[in-house]
C-alpha atoms as a PDB file:
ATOM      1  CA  UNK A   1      81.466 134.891 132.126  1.00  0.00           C
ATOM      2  CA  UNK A   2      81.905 132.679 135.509  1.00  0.00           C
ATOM      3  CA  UNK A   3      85.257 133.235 137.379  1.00  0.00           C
ATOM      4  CA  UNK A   4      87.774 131.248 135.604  1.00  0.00           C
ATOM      5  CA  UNK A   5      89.898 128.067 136.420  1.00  0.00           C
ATOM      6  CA  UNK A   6      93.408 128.061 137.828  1.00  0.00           C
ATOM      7  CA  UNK A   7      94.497 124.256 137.362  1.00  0.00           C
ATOM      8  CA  UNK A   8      96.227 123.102 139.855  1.00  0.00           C
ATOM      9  CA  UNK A   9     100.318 122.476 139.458  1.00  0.00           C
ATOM     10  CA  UNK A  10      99.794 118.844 139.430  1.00  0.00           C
ATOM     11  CA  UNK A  11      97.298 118.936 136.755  1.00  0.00           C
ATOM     12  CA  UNK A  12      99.563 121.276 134.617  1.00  0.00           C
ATOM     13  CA  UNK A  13     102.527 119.037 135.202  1.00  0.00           C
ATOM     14  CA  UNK A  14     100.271 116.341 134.027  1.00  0.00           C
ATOM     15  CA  UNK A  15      98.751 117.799 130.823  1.00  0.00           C
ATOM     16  CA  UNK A  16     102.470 119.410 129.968  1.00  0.00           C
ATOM     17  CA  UNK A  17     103.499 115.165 129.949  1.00  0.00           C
ATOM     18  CA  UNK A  18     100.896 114.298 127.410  1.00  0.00           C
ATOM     19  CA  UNK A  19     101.398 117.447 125.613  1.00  0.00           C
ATOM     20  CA  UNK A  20     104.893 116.554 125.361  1.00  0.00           C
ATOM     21  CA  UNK A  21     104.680 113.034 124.871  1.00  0.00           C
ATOM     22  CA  UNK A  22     102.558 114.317 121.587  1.00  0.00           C
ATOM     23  CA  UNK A  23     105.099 116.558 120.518  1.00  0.00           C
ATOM     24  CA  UNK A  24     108.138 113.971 120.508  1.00  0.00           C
ATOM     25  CA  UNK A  25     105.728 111.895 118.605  1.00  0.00           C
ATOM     26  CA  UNK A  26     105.378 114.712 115.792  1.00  0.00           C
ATOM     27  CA  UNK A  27     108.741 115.449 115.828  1.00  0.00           C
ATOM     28  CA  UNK A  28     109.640 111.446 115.296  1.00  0.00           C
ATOM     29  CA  UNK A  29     107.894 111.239 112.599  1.00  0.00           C
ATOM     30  CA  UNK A  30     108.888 114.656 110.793  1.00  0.00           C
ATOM     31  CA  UNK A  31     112.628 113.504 111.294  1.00  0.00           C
ATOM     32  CA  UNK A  32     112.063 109.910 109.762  1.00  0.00           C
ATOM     33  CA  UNK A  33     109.894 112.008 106.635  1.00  0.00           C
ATOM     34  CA  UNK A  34     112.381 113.899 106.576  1.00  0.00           C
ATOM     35  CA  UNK A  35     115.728 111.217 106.851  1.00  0.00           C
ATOM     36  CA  UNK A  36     114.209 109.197 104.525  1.00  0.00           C
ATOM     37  CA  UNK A  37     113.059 112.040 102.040  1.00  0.00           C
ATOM     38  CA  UNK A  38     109.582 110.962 102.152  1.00  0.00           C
ATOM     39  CA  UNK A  39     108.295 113.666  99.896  1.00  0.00           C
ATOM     40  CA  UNK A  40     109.915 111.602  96.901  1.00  0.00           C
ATOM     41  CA  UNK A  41     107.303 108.536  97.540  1.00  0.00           C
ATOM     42  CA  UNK A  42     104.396 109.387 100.138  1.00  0.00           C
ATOM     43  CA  UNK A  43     101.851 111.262  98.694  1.00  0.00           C
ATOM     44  CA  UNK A  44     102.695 114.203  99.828  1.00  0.00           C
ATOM     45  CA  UNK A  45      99.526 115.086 101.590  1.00  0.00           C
ATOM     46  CA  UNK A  46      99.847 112.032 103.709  1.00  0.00           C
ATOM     47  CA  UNK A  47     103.227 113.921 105.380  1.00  0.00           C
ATOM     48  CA  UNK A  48     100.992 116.372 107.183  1.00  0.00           C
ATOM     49  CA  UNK A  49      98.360 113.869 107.559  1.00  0.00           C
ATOM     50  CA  UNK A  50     100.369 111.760 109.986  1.00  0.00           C
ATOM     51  CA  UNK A  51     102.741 114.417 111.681  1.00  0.00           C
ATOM     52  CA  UNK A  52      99.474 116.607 112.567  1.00  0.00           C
ATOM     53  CA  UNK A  53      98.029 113.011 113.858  1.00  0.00           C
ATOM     54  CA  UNK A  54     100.778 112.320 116.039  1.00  0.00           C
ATOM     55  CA  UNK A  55      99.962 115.256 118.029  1.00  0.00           C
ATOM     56  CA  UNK A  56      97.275 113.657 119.485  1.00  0.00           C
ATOM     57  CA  UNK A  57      97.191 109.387 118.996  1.00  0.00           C
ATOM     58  CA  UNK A  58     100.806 109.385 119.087  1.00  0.00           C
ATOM     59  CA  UNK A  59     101.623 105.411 119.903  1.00  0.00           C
ATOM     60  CA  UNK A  60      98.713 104.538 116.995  1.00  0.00           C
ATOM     61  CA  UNK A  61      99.809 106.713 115.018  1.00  0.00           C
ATOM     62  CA  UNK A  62     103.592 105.811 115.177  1.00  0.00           C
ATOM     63  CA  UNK A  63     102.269 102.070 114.489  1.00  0.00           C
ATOM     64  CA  UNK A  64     100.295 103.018 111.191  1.00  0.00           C
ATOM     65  CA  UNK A  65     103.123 105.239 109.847  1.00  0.00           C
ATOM     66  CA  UNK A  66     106.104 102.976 110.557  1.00  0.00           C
ATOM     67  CA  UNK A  67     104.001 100.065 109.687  1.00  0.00           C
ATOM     68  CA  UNK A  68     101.765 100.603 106.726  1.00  0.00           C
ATOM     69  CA  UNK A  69     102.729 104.540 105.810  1.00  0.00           C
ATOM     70  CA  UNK A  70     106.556 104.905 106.179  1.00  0.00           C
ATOM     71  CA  UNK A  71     108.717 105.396 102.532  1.00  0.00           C
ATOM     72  CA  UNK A  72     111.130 103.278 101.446  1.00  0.00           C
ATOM     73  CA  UNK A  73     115.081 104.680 101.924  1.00  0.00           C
ATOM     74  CA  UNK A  74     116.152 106.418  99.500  1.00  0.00           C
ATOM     75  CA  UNK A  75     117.538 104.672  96.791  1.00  0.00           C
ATOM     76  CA  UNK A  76     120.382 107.317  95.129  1.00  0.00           C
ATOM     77  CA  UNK A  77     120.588 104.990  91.549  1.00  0.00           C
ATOM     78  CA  UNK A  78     116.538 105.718  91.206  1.00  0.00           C
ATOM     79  CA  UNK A  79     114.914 108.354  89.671  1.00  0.00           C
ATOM     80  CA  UNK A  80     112.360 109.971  92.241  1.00  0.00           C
ATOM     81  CA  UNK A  81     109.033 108.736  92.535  1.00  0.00           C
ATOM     82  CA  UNK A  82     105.955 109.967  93.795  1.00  0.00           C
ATOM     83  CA  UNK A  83     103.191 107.311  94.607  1.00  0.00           C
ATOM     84  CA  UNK A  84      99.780 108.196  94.945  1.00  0.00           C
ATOM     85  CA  UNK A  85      98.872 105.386  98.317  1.00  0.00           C
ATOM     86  CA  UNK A  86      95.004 105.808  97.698  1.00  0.00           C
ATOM     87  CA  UNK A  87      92.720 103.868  95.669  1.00  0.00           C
ATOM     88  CA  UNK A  88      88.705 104.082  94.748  1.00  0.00           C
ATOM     89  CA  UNK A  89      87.848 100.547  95.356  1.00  0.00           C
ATOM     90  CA  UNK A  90      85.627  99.379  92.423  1.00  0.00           C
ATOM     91  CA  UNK A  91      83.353  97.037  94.628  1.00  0.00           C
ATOM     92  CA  UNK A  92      82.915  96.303  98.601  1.00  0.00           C
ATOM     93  CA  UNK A  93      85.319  93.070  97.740  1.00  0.00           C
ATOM     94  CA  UNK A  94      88.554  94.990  96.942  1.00  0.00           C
ATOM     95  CA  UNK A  95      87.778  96.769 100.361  1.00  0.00           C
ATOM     96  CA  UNK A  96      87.577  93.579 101.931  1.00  0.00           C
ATOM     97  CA  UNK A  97      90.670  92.153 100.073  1.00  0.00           C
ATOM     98  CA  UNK A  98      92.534  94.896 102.493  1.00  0.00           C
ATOM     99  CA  UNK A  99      91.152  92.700 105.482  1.00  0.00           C
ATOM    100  CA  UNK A 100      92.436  89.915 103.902  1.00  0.00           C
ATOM    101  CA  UNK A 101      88.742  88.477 103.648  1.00  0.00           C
ATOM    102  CA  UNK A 102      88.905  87.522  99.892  1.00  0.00           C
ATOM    103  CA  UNK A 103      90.916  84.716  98.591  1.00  0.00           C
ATOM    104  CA  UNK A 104      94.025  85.464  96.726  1.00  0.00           C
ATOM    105  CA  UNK A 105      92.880  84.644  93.678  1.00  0.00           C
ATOM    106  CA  UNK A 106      90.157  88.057  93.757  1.00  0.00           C
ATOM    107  CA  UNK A 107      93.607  89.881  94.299  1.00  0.00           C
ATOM    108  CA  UNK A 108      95.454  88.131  91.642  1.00  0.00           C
ATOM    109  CA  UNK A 109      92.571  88.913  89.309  1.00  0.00           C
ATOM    110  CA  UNK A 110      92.583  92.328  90.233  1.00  0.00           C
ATOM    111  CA  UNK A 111      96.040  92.556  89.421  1.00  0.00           C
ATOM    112  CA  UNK A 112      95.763  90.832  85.960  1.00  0.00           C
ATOM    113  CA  UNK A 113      93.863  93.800  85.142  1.00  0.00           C
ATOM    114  CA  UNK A 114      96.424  96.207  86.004  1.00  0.00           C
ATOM    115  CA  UNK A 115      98.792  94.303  83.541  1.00  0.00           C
ATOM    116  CA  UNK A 116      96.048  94.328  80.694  1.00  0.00           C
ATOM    117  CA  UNK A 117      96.337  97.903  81.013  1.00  0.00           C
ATOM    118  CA  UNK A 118      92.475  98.440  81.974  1.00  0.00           C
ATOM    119  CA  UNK A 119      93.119 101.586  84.119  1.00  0.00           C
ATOM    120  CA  UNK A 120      90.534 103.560  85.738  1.00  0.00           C
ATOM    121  CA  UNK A 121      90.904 107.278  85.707  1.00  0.00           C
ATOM    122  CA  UNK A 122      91.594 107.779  89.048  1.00  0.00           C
ATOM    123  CA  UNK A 123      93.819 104.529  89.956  1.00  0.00           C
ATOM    124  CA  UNK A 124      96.798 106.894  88.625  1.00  0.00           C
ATOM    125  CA  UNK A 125     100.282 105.247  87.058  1.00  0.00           C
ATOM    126  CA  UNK A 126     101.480 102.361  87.303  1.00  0.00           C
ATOM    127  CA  UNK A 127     103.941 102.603  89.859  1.00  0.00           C
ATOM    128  CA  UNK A 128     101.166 104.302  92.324  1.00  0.00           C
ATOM    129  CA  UNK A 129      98.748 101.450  91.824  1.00  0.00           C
ATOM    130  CA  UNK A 130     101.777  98.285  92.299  1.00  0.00           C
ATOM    131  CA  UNK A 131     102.558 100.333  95.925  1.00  0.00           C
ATOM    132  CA  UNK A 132      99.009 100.607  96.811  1.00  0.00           C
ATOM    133  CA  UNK A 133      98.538  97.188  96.118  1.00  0.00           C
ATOM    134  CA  UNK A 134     101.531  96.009  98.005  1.00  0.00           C
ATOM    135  CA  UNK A 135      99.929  97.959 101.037  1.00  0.00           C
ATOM    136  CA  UNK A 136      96.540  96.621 100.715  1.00  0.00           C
ATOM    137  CA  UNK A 137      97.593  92.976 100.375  1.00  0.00           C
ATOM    138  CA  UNK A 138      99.133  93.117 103.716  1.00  0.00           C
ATOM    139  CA  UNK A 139      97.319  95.647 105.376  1.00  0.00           C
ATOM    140  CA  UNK A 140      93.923  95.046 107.277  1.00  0.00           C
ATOM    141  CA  UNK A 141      90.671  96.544 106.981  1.00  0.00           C
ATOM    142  CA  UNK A 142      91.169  97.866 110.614  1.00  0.00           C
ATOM    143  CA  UNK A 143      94.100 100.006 109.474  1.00  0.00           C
ATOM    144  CA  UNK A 144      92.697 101.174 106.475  1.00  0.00           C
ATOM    145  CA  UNK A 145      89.959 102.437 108.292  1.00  0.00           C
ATOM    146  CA  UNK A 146      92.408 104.325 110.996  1.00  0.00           C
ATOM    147  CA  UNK A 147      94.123 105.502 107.986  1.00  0.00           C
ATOM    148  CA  UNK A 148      90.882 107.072 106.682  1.00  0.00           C
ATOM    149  CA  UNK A 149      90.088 108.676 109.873  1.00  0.00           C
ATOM    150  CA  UNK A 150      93.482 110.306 110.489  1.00  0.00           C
ATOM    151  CA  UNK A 151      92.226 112.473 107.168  1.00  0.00           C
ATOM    152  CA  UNK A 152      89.298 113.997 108.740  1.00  0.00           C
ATOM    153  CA  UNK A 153      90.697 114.146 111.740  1.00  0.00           C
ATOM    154  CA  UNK A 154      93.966 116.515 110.699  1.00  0.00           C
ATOM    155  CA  UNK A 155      91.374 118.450 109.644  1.00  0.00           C
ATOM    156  CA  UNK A 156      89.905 118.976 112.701  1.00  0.00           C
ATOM    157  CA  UNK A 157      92.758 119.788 114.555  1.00  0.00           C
ATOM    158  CA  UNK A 158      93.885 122.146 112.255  1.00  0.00           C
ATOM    159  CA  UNK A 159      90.211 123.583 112.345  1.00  0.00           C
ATOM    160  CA  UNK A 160      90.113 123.576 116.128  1.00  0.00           C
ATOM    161  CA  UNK A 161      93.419 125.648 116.295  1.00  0.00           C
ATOM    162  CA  UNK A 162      92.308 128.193 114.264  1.00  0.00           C
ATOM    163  CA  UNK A 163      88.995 128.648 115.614  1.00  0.00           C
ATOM    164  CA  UNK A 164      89.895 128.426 118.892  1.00  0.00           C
ATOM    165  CA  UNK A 165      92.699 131.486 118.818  1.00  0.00           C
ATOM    166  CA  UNK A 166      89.818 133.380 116.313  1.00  0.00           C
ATOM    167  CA  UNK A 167      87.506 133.188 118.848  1.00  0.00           C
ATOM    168  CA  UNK A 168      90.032 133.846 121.871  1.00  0.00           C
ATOM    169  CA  UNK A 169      91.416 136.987 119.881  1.00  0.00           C
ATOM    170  CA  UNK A 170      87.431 138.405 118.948  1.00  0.00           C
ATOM    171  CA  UNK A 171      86.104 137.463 122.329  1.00  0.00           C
ATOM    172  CA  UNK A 172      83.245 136.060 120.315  1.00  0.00           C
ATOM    173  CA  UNK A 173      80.753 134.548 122.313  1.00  0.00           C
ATOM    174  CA  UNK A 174      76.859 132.966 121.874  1.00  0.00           C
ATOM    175  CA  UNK A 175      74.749 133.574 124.926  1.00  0.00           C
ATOM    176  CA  UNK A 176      77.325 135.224 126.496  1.00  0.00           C
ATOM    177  CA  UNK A 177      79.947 131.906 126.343  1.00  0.00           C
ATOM    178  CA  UNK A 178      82.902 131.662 124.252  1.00  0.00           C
ATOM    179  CA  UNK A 179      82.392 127.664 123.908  1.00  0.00           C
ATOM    180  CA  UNK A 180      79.339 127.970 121.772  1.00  0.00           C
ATOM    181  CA  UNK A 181      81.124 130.373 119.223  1.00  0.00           C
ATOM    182  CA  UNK A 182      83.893 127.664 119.258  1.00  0.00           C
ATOM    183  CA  UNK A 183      82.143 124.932 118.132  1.00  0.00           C
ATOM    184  CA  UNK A 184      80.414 126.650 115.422  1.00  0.00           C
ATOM    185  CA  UNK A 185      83.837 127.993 114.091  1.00  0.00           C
ATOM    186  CA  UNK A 186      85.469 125.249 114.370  1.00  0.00           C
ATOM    187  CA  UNK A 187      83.160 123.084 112.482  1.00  0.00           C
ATOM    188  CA  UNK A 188      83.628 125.422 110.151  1.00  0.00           C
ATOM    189  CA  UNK A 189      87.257 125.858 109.585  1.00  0.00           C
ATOM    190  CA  UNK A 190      87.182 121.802 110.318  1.00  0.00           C
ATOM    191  CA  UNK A 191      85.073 121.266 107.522  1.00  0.00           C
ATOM    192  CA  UNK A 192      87.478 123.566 104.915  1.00  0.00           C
ATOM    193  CA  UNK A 193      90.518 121.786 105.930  1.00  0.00           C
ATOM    194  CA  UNK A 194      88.676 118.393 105.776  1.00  0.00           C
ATOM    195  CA  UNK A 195      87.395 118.857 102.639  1.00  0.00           C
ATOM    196  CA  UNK A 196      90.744 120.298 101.408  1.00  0.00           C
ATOM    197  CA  UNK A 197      92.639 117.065 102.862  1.00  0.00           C
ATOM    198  CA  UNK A 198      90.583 114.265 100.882  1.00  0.00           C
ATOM    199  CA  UNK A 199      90.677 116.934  97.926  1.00  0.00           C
ATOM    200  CA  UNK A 200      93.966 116.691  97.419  1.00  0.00           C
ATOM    201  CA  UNK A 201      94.072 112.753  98.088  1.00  0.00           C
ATOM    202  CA  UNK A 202      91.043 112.244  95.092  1.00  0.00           C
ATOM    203  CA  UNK A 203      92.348 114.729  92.631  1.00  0.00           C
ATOM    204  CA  UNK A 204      95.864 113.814  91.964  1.00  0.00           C
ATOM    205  CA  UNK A 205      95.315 109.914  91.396  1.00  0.00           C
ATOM    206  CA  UNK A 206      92.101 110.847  89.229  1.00  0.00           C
ATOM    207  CA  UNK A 207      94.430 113.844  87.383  1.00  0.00           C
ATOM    208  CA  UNK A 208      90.739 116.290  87.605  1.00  0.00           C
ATOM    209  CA  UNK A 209      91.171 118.797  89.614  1.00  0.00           C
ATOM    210  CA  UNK A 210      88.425 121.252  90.062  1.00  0.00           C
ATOM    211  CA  UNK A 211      84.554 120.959  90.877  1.00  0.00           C
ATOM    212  CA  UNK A 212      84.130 117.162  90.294  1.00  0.00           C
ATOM    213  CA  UNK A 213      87.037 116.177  92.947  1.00  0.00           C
ATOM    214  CA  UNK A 214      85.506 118.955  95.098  1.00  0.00           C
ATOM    215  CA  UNK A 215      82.430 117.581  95.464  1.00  0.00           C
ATOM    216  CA  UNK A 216      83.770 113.949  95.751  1.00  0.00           C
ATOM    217  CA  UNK A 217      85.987 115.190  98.694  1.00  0.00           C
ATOM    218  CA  UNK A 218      82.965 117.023 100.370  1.00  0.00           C
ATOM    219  CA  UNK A 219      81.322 113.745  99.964  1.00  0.00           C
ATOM    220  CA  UNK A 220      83.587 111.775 101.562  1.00  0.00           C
ATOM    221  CA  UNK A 221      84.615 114.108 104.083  1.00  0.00           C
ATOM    222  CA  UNK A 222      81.643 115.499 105.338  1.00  0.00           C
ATOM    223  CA  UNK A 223      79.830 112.216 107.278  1.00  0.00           C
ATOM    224  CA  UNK A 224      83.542 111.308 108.499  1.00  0.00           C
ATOM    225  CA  UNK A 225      84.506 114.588 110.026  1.00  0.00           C
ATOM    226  CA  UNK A 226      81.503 115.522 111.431  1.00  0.00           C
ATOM    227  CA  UNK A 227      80.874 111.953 113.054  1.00  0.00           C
ATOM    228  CA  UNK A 228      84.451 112.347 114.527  1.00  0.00           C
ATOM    229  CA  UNK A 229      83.776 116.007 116.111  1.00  0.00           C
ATOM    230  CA  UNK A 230      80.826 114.636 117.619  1.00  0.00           C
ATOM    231  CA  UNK A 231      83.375 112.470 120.006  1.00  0.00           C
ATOM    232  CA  UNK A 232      85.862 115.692 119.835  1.00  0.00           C
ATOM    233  CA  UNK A 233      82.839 118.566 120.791  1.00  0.00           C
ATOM    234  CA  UNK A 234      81.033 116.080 122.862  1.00  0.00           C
ATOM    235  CA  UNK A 235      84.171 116.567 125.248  1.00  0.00           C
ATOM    236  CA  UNK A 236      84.725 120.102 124.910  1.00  0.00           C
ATOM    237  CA  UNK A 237      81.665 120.303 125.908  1.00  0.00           C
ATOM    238  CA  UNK A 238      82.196 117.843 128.768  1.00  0.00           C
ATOM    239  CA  UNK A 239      84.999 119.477 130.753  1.00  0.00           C
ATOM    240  CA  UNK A 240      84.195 122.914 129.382  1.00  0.00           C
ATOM    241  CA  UNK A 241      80.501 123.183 130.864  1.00  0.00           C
ATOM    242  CA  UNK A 242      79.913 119.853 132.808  1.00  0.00           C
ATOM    243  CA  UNK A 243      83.734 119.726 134.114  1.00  0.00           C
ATOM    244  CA  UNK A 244      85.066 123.182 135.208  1.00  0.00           C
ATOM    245  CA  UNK A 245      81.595 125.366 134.714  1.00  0.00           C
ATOM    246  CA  UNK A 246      82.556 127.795 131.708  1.00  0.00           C
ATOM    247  CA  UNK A 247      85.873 128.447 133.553  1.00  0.00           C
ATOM    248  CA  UNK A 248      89.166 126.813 132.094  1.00  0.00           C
ATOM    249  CA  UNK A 249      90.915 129.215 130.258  1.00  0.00           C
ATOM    250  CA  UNK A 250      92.133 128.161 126.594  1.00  0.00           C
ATOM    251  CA  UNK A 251      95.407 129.679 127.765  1.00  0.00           C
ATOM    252  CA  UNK A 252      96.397 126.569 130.424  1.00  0.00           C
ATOM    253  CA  UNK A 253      97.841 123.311 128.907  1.00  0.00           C
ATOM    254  CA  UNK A 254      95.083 121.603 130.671  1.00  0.00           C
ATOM    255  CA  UNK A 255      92.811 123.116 128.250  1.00  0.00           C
ATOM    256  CA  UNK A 256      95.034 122.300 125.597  1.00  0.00           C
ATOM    257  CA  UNK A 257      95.011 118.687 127.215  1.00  0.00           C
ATOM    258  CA  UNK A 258      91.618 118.456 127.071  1.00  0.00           C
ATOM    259  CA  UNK A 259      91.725 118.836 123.583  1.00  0.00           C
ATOM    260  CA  UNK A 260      93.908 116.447 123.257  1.00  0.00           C
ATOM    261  CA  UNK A 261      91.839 113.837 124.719  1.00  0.00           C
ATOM    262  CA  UNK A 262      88.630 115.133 123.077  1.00  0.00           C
ATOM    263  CA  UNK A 263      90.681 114.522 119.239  1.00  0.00           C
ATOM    264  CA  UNK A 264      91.266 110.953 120.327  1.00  0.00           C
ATOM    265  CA  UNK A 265      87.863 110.194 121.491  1.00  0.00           C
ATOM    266  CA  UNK A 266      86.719 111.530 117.767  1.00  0.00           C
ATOM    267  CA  UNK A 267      88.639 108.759 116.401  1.00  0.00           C
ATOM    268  CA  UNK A 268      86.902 106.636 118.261  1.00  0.00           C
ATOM    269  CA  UNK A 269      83.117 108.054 117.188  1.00  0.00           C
ATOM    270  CA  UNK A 270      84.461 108.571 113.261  1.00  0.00           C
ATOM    271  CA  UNK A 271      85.774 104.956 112.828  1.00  0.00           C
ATOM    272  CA  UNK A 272      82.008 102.774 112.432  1.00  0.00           C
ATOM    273  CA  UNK A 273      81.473 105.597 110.007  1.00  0.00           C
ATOM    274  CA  UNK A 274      84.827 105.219 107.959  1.00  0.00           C
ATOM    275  CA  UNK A 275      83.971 101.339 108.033  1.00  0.00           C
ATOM    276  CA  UNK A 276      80.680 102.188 106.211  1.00  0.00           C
ATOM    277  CA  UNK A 277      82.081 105.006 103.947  1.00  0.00           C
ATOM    278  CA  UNK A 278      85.168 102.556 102.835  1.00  0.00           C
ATOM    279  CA  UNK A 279      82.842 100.055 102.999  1.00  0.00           C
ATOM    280  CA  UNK A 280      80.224 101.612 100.500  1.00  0.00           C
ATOM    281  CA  UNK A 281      83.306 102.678  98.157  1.00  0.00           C
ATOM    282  CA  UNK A 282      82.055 106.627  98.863  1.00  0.00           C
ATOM    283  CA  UNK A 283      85.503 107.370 100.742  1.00  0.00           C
ATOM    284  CA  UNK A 284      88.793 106.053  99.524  1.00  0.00           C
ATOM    285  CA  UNK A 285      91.680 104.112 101.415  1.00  0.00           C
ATOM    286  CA  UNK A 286      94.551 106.182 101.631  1.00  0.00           C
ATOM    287  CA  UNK A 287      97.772 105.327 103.111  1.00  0.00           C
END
């Protein structure tokens, strides 16, 4: 293995700000969760979804949480409610009604149907399908699709993390690198939690959990997460081989940095393909 990397101070000084900066933005929005008991109306697998999101796209992430994803205060003369925020749109125009691209009236006969009592399996109760539709009145297409992304892409940081110490603690290596070994294992691990993610989005508003959800989830999951870790691997491999020749150690915040920037350039490379999946009705909008 080549001679490894000693960052300078400056550039761990820098990477320790960002770092940082990402870790206030986690911890605002775990406190606000948790102030406003957010487990009561978020669906609950949202709560990870955006602190683990924060980490990394902390500003857009604090905008799409506080603006389209934050619960309501907690309301002590209501019984608790927990709202499932996603819905399987049945055609490309209820997507679009989230862009506000379809007249009112599409919405207003979407929601005549809701009061008829014509419920699709997986829309869930009646209380999760009025918030959803108060979100996706207001909400554009552009968030939605940001929304969608920060699924796959919790699931590859939570992938990269454990891959990355796996293959630091093994000293696994392919051709005699450890950044080749990384990239397979965290696809890997990336893929599980993906999968696992949109799993547990699909299965409670449909109420089938099992094999059908599973392979709904890998479905939607798959195309999205693995067009985002091309943006997120592409820069590994960038400042890993191209950058500092095989020699930055995983143990420097720079490397962690790095990271850091590669996660938010995979939101850039996984949202055309969360446009087409939402698009196409294969993935559903979450918030």
């Amino acid at each position: 293995m080549d001679e490894d990397y000693h960052p300078p101070l400056a550039l761990t000084i820098l990477a320790g700000i960002f770092l940082a900066l990402g870790a206030i933005c986690m911890l605002i929005v775990t406190v606000d969760i948790i102030w406003r008991r957010g487990w009561r109306s978020m669906m609950w697998i949202m709560i990870p979804v955006y602190i683990i999101n924060a980490g990394y796209v902390g500003p857009l992430t604090l905008y799409l949480y506080f603006k389209y994803g934050r619960p309501s205060k907690p309301d002590p003369s209501k019984p608790a409610q927990t709202s499932s925020h996603c819905h399987a749109p049945e055609n490309p125009a209820d997507v679009e009604n989230e862009g506000g691209d379809v007249p009112d009236s599409s919405l207003h006969n979407h929601h005549e149907g809701h009061h008829e009592g014509h419920h699709e399996p997986h829309q869930g109760d009646h209380h999760a399908g009025h918030h959803h539709h108060h979100h996706s009145a207001s909400r554009p297409l552009l968030a939605t699709v940001l929304i969608g992304v920060s699924h796959c892409g919790a699931g590859c940081v939570l992938g990269d993390l454990v891959g990355e110490w796996l293959v630091y603690g093994t000293n696994a290596t392919i051709n005699g690198q450890g950044i080749w070994a990384e990239l397979l294992i965290d696809y890997g691990f990336a893929l599980l939690f993906g999968i696992l993610f949109q799993y547990f989005s699909i299965a409670p508003m449909s109420g089938q959990y099992g094999p059908v959800s599973v392979w709904r989830a890998a479905k939607a999951d798959v195309l999205s997460l693995t067009s985002f870790e091309i943006g997120a691997f592409g820069w590994m491999v960038a400042f890993q081989v191209g950058i500092w020749g095989y020699g930055l150690e995983m143990t420097t915040w720079t490397y962690w940095w790095m990271m850091q920037v590669g996660m938010a350039l995979g939101v850039v490379t996984a949202t055309p393909v969360n446009f087409w999946l939402i698009g196409k009705g294969i993935k559903e909008p979450c918030a």
